[in-house]
C-alpha atoms as a PDB file:
ATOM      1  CA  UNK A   1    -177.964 -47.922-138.584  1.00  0.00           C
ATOM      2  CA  UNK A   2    -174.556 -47.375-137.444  1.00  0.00           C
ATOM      3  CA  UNK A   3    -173.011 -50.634-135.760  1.00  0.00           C
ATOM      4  CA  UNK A   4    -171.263 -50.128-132.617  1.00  0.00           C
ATOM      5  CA  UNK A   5    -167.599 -51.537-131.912  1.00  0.00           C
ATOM      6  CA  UNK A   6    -167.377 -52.610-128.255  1.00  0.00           C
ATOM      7  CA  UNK A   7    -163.784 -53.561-126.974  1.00  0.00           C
ATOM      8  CA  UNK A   8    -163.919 -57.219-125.217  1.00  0.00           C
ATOM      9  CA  UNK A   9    -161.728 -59.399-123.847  1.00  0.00           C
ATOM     10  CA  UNK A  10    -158.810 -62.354-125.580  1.00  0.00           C
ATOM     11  CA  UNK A  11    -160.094 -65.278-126.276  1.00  0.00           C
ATOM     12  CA  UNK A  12    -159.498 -68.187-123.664  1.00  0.00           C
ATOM     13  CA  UNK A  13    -158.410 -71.417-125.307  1.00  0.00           C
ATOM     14  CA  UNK A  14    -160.412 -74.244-124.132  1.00  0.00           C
ATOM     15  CA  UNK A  15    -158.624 -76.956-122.423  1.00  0.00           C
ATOM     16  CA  UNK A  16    -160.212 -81.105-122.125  1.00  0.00           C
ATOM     17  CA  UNK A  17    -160.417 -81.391-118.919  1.00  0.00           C
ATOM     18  CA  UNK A  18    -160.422 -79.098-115.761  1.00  0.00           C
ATOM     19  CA  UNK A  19    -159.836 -80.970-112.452  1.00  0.00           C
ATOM     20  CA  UNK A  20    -160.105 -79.900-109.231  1.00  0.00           C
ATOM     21  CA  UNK A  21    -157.426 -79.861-106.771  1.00  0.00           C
ATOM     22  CA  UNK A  22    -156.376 -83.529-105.568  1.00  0.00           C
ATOM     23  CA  UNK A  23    -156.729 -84.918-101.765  1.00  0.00           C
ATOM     24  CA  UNK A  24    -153.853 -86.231-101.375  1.00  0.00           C
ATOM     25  CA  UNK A  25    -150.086 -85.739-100.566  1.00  0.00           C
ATOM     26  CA  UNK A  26    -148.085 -82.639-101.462  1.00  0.00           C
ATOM     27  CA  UNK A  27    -144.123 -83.639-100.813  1.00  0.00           C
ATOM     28  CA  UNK A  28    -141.455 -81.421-101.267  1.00  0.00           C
ATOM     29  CA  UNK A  29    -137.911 -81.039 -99.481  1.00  0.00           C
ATOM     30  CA  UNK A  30    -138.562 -79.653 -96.547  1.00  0.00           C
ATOM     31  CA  UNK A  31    -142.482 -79.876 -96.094  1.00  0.00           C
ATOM     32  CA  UNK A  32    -145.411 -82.187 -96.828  1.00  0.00           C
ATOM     33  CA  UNK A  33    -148.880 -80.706 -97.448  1.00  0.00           C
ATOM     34  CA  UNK A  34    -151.268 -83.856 -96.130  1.00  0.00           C
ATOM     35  CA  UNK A  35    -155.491 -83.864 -95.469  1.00  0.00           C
ATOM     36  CA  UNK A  36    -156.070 -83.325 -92.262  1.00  0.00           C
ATOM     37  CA  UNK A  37    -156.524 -86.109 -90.285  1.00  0.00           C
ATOM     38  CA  UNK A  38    -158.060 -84.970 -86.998  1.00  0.00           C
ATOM     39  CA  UNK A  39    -156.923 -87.547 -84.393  1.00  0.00           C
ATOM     40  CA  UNK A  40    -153.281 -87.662 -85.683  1.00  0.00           C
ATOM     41  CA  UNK A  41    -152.784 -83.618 -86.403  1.00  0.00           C
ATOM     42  CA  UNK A  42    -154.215 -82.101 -83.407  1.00  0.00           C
ATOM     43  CA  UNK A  43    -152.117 -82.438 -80.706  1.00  0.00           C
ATOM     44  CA  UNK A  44    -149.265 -81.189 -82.532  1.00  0.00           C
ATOM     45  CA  UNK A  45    -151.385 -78.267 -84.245  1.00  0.00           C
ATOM     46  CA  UNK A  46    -152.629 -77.559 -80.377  1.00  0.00           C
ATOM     47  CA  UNK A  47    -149.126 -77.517 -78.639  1.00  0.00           C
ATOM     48  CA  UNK A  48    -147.707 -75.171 -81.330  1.00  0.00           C
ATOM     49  CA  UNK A  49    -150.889 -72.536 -81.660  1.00  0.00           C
ATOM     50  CA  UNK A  50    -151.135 -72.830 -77.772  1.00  0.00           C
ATOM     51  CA  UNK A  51    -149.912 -71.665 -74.477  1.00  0.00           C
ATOM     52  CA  UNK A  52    -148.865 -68.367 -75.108  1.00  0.00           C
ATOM     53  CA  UNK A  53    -149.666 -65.418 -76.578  1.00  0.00           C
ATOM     54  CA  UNK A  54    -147.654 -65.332 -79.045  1.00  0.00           C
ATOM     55  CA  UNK A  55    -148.590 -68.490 -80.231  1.00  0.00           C
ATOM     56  CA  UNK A  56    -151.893 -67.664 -79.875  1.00  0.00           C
ATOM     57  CA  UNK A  57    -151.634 -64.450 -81.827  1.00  0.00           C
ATOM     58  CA  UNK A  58    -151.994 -66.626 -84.953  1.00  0.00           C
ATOM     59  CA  UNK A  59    -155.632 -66.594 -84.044  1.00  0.00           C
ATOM     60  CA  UNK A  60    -156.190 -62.591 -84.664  1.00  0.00           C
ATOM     61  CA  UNK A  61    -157.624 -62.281 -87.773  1.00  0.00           C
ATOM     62  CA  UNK A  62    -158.762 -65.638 -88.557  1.00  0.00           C
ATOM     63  CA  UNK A  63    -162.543 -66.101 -88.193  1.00  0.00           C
ATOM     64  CA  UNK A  64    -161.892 -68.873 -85.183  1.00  0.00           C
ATOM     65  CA  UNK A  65    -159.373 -69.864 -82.732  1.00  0.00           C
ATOM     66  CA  UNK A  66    -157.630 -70.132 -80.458  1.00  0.00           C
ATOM     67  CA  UNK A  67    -159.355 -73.029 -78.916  1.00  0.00           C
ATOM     68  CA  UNK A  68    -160.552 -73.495 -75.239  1.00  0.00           C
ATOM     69  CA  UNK A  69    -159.243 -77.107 -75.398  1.00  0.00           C
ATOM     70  CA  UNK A  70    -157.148 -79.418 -77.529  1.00  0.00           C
ATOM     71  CA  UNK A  71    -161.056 -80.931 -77.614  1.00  0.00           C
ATOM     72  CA  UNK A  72    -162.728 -78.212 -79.357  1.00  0.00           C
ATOM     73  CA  UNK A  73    -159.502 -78.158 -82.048  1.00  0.00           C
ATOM     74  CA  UNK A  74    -160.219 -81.457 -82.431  1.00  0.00           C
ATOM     75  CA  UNK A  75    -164.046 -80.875 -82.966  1.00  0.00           C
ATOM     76  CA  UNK A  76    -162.997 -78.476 -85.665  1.00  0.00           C
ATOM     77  CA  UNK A  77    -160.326 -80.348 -87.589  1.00  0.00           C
ATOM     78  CA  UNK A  78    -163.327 -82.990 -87.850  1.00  0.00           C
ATOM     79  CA  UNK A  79    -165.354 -80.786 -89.468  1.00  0.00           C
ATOM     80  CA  UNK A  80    -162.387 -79.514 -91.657  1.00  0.00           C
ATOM     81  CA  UNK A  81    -161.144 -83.060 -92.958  1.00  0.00           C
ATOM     82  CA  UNK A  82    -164.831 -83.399 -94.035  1.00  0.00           C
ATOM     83  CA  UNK A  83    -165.160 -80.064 -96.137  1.00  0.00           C
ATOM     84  CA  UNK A  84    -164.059 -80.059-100.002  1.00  0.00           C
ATOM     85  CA  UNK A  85    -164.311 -76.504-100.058  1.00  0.00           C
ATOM     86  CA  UNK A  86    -161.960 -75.704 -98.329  1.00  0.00           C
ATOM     87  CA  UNK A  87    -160.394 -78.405 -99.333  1.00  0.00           C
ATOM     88  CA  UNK A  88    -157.390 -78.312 -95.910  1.00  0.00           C
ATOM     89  CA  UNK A  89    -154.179 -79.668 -95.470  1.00  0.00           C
ATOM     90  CA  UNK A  90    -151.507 -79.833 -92.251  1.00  0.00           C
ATOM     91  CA  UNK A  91    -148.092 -79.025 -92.709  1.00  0.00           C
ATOM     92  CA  UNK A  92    -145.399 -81.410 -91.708  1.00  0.00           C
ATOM     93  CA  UNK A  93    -142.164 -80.283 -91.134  1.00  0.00           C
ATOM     94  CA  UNK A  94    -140.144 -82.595 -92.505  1.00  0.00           C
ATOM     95  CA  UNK A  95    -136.751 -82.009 -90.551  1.00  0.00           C
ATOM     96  CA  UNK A  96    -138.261 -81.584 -86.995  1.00  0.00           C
ATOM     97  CA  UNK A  97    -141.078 -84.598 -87.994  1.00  0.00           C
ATOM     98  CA  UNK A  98    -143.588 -82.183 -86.511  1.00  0.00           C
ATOM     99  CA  UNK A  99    -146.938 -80.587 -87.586  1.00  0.00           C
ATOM    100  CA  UNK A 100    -146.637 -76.972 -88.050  1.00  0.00           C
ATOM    101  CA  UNK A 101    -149.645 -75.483 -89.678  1.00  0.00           C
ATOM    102  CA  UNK A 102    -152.090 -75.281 -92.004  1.00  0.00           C
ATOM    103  CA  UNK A 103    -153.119 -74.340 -95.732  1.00  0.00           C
ATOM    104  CA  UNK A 104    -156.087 -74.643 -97.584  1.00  0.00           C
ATOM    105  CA  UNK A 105    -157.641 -74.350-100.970  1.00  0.00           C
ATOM    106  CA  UNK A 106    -160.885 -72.657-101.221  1.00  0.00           C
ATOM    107  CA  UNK A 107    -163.033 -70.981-103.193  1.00  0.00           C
ATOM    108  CA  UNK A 108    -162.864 -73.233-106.285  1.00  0.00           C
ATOM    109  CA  UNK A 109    -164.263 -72.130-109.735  1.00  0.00           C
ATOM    110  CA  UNK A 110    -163.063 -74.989-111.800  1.00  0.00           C
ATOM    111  CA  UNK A 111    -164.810 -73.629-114.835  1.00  0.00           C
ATOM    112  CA  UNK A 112    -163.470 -70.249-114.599  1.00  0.00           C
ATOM    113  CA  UNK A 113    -159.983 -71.896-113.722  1.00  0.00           C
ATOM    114  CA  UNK A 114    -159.526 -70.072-110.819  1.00  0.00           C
ATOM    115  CA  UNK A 115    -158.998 -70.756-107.376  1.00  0.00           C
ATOM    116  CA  UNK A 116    -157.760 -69.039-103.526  1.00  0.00           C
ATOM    117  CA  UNK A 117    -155.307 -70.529-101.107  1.00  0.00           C
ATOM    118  CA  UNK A 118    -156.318 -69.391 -97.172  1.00  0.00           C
ATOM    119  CA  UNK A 119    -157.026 -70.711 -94.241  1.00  0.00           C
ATOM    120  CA  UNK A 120    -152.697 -70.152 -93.943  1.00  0.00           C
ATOM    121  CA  UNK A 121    -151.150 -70.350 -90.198  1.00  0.00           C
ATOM    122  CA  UNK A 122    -147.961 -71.615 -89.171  1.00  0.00           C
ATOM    123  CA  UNK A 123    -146.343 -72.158 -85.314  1.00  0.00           C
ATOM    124  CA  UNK A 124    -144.249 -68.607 -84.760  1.00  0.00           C
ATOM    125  CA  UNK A 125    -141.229 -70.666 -85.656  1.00  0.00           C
ATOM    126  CA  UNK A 126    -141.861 -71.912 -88.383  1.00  0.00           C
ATOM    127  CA  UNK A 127    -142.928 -67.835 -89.778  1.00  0.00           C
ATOM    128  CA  UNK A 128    -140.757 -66.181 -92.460  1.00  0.00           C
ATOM    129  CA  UNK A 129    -138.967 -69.527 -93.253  1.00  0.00           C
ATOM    130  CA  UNK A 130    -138.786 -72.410 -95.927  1.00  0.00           C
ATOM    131  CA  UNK A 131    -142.034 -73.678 -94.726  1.00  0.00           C
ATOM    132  CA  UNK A 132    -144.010 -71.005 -95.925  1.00  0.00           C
ATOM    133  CA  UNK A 133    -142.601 -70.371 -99.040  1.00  0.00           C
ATOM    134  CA  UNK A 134    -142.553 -74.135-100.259  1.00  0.00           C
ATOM    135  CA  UNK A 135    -146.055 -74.979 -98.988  1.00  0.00           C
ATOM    136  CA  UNK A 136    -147.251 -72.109-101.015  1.00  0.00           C
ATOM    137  CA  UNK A 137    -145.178 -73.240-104.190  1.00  0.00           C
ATOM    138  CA  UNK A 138    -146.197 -76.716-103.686  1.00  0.00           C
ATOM    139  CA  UNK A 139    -150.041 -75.111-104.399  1.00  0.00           C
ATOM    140  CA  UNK A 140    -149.593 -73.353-107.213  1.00  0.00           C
ATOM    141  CA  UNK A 141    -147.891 -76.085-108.925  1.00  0.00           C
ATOM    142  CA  UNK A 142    -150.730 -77.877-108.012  1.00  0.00           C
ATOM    143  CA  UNK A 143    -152.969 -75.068-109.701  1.00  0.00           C
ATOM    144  CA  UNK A 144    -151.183 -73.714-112.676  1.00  0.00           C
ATOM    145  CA  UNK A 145    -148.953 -76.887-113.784  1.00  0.00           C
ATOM    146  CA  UNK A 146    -151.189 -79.758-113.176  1.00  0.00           C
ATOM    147  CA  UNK A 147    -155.118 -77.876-113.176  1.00  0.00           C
ATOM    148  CA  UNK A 148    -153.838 -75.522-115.279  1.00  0.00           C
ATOM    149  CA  UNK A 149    -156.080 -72.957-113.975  1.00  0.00           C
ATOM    150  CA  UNK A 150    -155.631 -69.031-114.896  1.00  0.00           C
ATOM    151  CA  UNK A 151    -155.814 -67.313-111.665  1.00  0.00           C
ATOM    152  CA  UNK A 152    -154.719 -67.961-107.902  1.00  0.00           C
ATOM    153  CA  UNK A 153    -155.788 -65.440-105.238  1.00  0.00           C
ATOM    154  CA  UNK A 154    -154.752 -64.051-101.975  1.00  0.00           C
ATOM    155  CA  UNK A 155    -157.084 -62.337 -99.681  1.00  0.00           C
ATOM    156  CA  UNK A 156    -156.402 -61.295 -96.072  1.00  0.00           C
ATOM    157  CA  UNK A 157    -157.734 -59.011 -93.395  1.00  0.00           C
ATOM    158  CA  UNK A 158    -155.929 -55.358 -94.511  1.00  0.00           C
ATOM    159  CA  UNK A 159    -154.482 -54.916 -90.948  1.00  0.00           C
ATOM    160  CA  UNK A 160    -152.743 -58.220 -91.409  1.00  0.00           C
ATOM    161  CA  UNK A 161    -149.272 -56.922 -92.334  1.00  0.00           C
ATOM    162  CA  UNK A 162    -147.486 -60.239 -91.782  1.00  0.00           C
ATOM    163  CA  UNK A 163    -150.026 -61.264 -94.584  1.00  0.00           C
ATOM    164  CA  UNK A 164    -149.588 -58.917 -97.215  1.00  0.00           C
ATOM    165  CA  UNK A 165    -146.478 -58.583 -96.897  1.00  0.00           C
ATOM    166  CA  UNK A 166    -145.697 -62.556 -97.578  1.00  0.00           C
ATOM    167  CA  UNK A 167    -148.390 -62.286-100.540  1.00  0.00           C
ATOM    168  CA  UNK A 168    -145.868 -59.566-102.214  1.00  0.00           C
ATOM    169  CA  UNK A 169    -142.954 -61.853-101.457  1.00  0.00           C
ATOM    170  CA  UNK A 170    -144.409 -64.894-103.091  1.00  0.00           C
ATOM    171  CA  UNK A 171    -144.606 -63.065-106.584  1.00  0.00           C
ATOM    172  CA  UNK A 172    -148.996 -62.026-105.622  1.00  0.00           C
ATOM    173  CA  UNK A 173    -149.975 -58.978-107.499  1.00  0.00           C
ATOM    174  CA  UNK A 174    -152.204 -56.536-105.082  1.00  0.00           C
ATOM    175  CA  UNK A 175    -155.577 -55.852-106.767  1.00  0.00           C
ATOM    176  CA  UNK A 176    -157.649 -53.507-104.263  1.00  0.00           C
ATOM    177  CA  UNK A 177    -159.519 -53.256-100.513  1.00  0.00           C
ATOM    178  CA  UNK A 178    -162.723 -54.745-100.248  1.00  0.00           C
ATOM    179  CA  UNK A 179    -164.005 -52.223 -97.503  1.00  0.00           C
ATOM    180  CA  UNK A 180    -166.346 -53.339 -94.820  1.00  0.00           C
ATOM    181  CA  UNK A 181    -166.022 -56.704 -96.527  1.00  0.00           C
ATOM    182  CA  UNK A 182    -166.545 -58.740 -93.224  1.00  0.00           C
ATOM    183  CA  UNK A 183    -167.521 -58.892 -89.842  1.00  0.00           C
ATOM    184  CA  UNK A 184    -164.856 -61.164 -88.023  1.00  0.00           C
ATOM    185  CA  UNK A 185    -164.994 -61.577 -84.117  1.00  0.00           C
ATOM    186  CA  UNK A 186    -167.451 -58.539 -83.993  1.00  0.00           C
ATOM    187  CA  UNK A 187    -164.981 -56.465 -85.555  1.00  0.00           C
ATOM    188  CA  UNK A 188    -165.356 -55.053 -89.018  1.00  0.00           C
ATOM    189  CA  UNK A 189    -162.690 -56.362 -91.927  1.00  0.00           C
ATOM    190  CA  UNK A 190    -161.760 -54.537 -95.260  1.00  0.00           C
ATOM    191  CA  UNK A 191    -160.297 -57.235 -97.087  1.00  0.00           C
ATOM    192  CA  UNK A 192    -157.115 -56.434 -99.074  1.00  0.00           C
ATOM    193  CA  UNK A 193    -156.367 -58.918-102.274  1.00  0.00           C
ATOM    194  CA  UNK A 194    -153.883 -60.242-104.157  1.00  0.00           C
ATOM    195  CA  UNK A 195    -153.603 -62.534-106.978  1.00  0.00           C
ATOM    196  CA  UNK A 196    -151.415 -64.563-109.965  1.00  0.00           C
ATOM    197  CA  UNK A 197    -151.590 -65.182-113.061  1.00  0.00           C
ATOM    198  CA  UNK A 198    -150.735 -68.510-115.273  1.00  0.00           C
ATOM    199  CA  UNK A 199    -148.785 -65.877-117.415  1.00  0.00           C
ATOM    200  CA  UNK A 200    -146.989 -64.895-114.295  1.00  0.00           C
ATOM    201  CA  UNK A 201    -146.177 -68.205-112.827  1.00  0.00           C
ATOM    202  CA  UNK A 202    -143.539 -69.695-115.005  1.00  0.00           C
ATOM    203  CA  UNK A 203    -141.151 -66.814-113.458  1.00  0.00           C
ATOM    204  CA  UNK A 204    -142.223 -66.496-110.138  1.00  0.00           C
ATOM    205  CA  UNK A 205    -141.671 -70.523-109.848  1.00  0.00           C
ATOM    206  CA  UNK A 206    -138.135 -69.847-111.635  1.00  0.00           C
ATOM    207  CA  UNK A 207    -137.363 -67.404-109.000  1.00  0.00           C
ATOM    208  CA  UNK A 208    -138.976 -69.566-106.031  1.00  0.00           C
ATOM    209  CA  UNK A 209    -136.904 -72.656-106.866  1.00  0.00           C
ATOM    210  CA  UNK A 210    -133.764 -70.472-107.004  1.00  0.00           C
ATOM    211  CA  UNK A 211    -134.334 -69.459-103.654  1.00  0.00           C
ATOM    212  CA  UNK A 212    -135.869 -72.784-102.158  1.00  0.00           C
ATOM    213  CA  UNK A 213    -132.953 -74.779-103.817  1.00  0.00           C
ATOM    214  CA  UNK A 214    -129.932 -73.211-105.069  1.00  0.00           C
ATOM    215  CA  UNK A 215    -129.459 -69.826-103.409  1.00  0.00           C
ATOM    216  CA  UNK A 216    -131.328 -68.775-100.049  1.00  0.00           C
ATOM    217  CA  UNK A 217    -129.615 -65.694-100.030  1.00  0.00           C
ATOM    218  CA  UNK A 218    -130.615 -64.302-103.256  1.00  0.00           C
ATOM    219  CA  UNK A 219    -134.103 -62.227-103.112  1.00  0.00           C
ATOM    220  CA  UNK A 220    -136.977 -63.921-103.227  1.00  0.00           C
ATOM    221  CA  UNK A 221    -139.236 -61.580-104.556  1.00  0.00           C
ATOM    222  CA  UNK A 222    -138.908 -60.844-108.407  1.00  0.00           C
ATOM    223  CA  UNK A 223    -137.487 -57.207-108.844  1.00  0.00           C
ATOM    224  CA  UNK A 224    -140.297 -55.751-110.358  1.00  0.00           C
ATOM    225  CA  UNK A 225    -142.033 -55.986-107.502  1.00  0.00           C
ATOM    226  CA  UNK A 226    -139.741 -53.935-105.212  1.00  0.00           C
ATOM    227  CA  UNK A 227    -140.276 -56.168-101.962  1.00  0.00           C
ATOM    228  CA  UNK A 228    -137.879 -56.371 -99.130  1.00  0.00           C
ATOM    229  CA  UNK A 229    -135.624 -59.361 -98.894  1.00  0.00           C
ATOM    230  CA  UNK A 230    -137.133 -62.416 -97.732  1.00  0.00           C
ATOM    231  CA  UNK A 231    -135.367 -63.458 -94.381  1.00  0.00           C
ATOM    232  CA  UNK A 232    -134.883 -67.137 -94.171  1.00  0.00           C
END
């Protein structure tokens, strides 16, 4: 009998130990990434998601929010600082020595080495600035330098063009549309996603510390990628 050849996929070297990612502080230059901590984040989070529409157009395609009362946030950054998965952090903004947002990790597959970052909202001022881009870096070295994990993904609502737009300036590659993925608010969500790759990372880090630390006014999105300049 004839034996078949079937094409399948490079090996992946084992590594000792996979981790998953740490509760604790993530410091850079002009943010800290810290666990939530409920009683000291909220009125902060609550003043600058809060009392306006556009601040409260951060809420539109998240799954909650905005809140009725700094009370209810409160009630739900409880139940966040208690969850591993996602495992959620606040944003500090170092300069103003406010809170500005929030960042997660979430679905965690230590053994595949793989891992998401969501649950991503900032005050409108803080949008399209430093903050963004450094909490996000701050992640994935958290993922591909220190867990050494293989894959970091992206996934937002596909109407959410603030969204996928940042994705494609952070160095994400986009992958597909999920269709009818979700029912969010009573309203139906195809889910667009992104995603990067451990071979990927050592020059989209390059590129983001050029920009975070040497030259703002370069582009921030690797050429190959053909995204618009990055407005700091």
């Amino acid at each position: 009998m004839t034996q078949l050849s079937l094409q399948v996929g490079d090996i992946v070297q084992p590594i000792k130990h996979v981790d998953l990612p740490q509760k604790t502080d993530y410091t850079g230059k002009f943010v800290t990434l810290t666990p939530v901590n409920p009683q000291a984040d909220v009125a902060d989070l609550y003043k600058c998601s809060h009392g306006s529409d556009v601040r409260e157009q951060i809420w539109t395609y998240m799954s909650y929010g905005p809140f009725d009362s700094k009370h209810d946030m409160q009630a739900w950054l409880e139940d966040g600082a208690k969850s591993e998965d996602p495992l959620f952090f606040t944003v500090h903004h170092l300069k103003s020595g406010h809170r500005v947002g929030m960042v997660s990790f979430l679905n965690i597959v230590s053994d595949m080495r793989r891992l998401e970052l969501g649950h991503i909202w900032y005050s409108p001022d803080s949008q399209r600035s430093n903050v963004n881009t450094e909490a996000i870096y701050l992640m994935l070295c958290e993922a591909f330098d220190r867990l050494k994990y293989r894959r970091v993904e992206w996934k937002c609502d596909s109407l959410n063009e603030r969204s996928r737009s940042a994705a494609l300036r952070l160095g994400f590659k986009f992958e597909g549309l999920f269709r009818q993925h979700m029912i969010i608010k009573g309203r139906s969500r195809d889910t667009a996603w992104y995603s990067m790759l451990d071979s990927e990372w050592a020059a989209i880090k390059k590129n983001m510390e050029m920009w975070l630390y040497q030259n703002p006014d370069q582009q921030l999105s690797l050429t190959a990628l053909n995204c618009s300049k990055f407005s700091r």
